[in-house]
N, C-alpha and C. Protein backbone atom coordinates (compact mmCIF):
# COMPACT_ATOMS: atom_id res chain seq x y z
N UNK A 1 8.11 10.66 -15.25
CA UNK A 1 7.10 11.50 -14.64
C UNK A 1 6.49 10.75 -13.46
N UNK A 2 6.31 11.35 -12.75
CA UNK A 2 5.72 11.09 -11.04
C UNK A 2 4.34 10.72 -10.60
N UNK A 3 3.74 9.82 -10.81
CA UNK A 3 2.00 9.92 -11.04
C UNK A 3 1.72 9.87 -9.44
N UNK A 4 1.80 10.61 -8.68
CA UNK A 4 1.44 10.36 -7.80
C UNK A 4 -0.05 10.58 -7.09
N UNK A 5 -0.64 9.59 -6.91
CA UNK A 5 -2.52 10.09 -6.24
C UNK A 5 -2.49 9.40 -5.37
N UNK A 6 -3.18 10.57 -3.89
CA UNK A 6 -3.13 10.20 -2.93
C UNK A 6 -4.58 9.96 -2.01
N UNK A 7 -4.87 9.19 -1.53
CA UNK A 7 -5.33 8.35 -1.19
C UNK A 7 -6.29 9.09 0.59
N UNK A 8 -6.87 9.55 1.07
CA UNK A 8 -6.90 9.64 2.21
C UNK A 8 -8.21 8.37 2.60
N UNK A 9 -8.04 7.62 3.67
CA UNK A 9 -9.05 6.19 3.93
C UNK A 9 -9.93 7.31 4.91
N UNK A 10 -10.86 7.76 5.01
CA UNK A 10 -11.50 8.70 6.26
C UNK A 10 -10.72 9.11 7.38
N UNK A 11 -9.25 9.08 7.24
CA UNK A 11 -8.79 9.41 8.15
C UNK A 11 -7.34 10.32 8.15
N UNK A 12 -7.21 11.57 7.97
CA UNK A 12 -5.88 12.27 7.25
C UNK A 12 -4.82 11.50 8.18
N UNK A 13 -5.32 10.37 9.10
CA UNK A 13 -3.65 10.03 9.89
C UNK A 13 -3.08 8.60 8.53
N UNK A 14 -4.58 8.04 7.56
CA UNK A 14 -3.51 7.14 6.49
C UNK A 14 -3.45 7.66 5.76
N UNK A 15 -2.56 7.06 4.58
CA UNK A 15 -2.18 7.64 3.34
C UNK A 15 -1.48 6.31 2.53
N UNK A 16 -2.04 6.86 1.20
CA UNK A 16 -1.80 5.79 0.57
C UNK A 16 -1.33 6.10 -1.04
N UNK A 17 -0.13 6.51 -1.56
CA UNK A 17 0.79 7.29 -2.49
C UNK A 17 1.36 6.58 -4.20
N UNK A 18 0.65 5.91 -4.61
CA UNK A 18 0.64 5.62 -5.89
C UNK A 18 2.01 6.11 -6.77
N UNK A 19 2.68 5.13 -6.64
CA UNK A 19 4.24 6.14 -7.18
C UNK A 19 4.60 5.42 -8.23
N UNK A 20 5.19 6.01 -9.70
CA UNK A 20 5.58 5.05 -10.94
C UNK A 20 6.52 3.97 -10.08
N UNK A 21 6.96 3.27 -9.98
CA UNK A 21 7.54 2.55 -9.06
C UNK A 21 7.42 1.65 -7.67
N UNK A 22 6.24 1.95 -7.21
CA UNK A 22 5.53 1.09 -6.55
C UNK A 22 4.54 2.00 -5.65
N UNK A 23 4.55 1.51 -4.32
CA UNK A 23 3.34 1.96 -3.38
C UNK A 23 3.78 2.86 -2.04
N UNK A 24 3.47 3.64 -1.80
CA UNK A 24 3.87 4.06 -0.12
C UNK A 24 3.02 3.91 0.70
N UNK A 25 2.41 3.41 2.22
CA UNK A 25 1.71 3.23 2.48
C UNK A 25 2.18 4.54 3.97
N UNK A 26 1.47 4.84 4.83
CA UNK A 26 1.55 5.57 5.71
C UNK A 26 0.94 4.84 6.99
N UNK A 27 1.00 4.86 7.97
CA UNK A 27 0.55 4.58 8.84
C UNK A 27 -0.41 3.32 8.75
N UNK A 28 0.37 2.10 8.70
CA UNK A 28 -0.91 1.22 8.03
C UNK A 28 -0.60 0.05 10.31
N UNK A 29 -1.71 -0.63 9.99
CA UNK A 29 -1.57 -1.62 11.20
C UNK A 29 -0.57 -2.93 10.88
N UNK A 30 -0.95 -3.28 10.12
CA UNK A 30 0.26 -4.65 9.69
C UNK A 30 -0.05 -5.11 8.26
N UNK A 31 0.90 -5.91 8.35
CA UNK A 31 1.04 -7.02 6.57
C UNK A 31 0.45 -8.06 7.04
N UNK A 32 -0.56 -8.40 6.31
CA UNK A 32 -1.06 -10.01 6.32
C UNK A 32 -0.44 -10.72 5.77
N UNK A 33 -0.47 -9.83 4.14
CA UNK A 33 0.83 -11.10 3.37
C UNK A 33 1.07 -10.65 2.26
N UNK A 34 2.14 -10.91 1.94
CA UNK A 34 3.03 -10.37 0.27
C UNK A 34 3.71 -11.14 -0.48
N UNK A 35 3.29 -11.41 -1.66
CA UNK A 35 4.18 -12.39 -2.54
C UNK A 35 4.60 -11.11 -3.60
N UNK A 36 5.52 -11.91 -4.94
CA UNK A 36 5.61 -11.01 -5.65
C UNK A 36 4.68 -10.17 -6.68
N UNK A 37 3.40 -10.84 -6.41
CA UNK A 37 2.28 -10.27 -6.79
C UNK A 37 0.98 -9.64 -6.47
N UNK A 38 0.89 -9.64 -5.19
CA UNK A 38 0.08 -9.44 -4.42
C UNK A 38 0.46 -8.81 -2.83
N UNK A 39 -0.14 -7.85 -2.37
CA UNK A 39 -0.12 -7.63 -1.18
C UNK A 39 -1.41 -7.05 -0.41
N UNK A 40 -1.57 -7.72 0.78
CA UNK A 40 -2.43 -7.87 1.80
C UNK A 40 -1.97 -6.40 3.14
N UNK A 41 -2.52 -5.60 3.06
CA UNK A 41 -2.76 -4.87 4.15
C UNK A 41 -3.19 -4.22 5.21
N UNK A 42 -3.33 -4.35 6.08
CA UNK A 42 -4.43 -3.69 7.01
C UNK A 42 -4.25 -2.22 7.37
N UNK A 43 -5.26 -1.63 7.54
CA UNK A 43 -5.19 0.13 8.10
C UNK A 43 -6.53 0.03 8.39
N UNK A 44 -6.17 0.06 10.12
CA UNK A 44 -7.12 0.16 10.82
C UNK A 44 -8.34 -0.62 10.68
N UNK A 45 -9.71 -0.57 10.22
CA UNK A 45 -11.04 -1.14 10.19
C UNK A 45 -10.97 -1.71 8.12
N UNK A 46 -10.26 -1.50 7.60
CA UNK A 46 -9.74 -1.53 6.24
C UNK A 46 -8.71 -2.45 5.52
N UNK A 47 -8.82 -3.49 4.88
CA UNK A 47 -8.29 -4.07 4.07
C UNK A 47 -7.74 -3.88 2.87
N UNK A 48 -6.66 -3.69 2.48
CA UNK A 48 -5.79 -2.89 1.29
C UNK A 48 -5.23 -4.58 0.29
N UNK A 49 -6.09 -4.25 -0.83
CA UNK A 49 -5.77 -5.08 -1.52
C UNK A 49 -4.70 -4.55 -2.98
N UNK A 50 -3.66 -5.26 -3.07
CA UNK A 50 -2.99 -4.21 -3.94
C UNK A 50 -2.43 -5.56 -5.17
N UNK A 51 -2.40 -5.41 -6.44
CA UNK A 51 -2.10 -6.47 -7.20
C UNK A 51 -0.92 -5.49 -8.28
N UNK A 52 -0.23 -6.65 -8.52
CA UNK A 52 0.81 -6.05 -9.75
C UNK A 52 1.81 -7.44 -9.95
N UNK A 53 3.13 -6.74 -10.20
CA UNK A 53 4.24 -7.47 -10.54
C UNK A 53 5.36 -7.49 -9.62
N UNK A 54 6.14 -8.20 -9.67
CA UNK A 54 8.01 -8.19 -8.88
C UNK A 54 7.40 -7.29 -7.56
N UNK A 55 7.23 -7.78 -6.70
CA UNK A 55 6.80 -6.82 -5.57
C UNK A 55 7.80 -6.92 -4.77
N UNK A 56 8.79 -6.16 -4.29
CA UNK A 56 9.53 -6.30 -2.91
C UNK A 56 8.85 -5.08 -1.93
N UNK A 57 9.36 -5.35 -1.26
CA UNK A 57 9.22 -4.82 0.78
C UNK A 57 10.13 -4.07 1.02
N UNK A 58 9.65 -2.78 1.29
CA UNK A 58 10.86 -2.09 1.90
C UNK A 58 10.26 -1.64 2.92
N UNK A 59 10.71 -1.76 4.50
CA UNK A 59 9.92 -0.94 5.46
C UNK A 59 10.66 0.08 5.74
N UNK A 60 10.23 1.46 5.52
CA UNK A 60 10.73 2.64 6.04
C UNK A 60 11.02 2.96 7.41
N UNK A 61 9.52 2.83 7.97
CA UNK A 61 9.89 2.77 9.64
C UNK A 61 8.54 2.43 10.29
N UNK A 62 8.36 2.37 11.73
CA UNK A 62 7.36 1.39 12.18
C UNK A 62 5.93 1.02 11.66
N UNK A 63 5.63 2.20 11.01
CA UNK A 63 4.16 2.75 10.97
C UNK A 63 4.20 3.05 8.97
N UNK A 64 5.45 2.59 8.25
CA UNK A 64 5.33 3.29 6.86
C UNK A 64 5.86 2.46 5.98
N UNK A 65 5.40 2.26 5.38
CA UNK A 65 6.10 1.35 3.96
C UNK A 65 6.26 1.51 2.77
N UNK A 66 7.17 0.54 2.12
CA UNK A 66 7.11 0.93 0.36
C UNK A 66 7.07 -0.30 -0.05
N UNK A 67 6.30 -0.87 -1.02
CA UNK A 67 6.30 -1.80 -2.02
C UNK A 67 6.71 -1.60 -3.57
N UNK A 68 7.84 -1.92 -3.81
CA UNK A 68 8.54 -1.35 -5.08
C UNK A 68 7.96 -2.54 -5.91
N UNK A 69 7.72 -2.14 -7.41
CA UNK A 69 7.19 -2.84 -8.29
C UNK A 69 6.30 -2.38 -9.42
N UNK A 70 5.60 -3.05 -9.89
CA UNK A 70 4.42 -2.33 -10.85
C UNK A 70 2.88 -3.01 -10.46
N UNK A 71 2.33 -1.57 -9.58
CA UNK A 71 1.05 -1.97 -9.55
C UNK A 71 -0.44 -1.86 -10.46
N UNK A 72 -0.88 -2.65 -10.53
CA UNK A 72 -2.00 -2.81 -11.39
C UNK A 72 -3.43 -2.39 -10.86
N UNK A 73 -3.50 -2.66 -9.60
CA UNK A 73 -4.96 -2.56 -8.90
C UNK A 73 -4.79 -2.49 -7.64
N UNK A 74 -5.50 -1.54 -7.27
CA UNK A 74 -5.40 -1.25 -5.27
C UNK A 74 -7.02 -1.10 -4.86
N UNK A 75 -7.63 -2.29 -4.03
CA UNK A 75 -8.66 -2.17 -3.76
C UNK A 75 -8.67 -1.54 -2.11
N UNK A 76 -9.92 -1.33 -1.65
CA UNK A 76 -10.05 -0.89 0.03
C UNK A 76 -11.58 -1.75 0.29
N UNK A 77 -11.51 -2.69 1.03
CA UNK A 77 -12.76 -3.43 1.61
C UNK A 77 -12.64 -3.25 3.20
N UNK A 78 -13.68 -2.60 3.74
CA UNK A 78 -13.91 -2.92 5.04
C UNK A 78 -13.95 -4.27 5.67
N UNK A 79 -12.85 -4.36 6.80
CA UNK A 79 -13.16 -5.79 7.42
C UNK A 79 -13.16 -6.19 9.22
């Protein structure tokens, strides 16, 4: 089953897609940093804190991503 909840940051241009299987991110600015447990993201004025397990990287295309894995916790801090 598909848990998918989506995410809008004040702005319908991000998105942020909670998938049994890892993360989709939409339109984000860049990666600060990713291990297999952790990933660091920026979108726009916003810091995407995301924690779990086995994390790989898949970039879809310039502006979109997937982090396959099992996530545990996705924070948003202004920075």
């Amino acid at each position: 089953m598909l848990n998918n909840l989506t995410t809008f940051l004040g702005n319908e241009d991000y998105r942020i897609s909670i998938l049994n299987n890892g993360i989709h991110i939409l339109n984000y600015k860049s990666i600060v940093d990713i291990t297999e447990t952790e990933a660091l993201i920026k979108i726009d004025k916003k810091l995407i804190k995301i924690t779990g397990n086995n994390f790989r990287l898949t970039k879809l295309d310039k502006k979109e991503l997937l982090i396959y894995g099992q996530v545990k916790k996705v924070s948003v801090n202004e920075h």
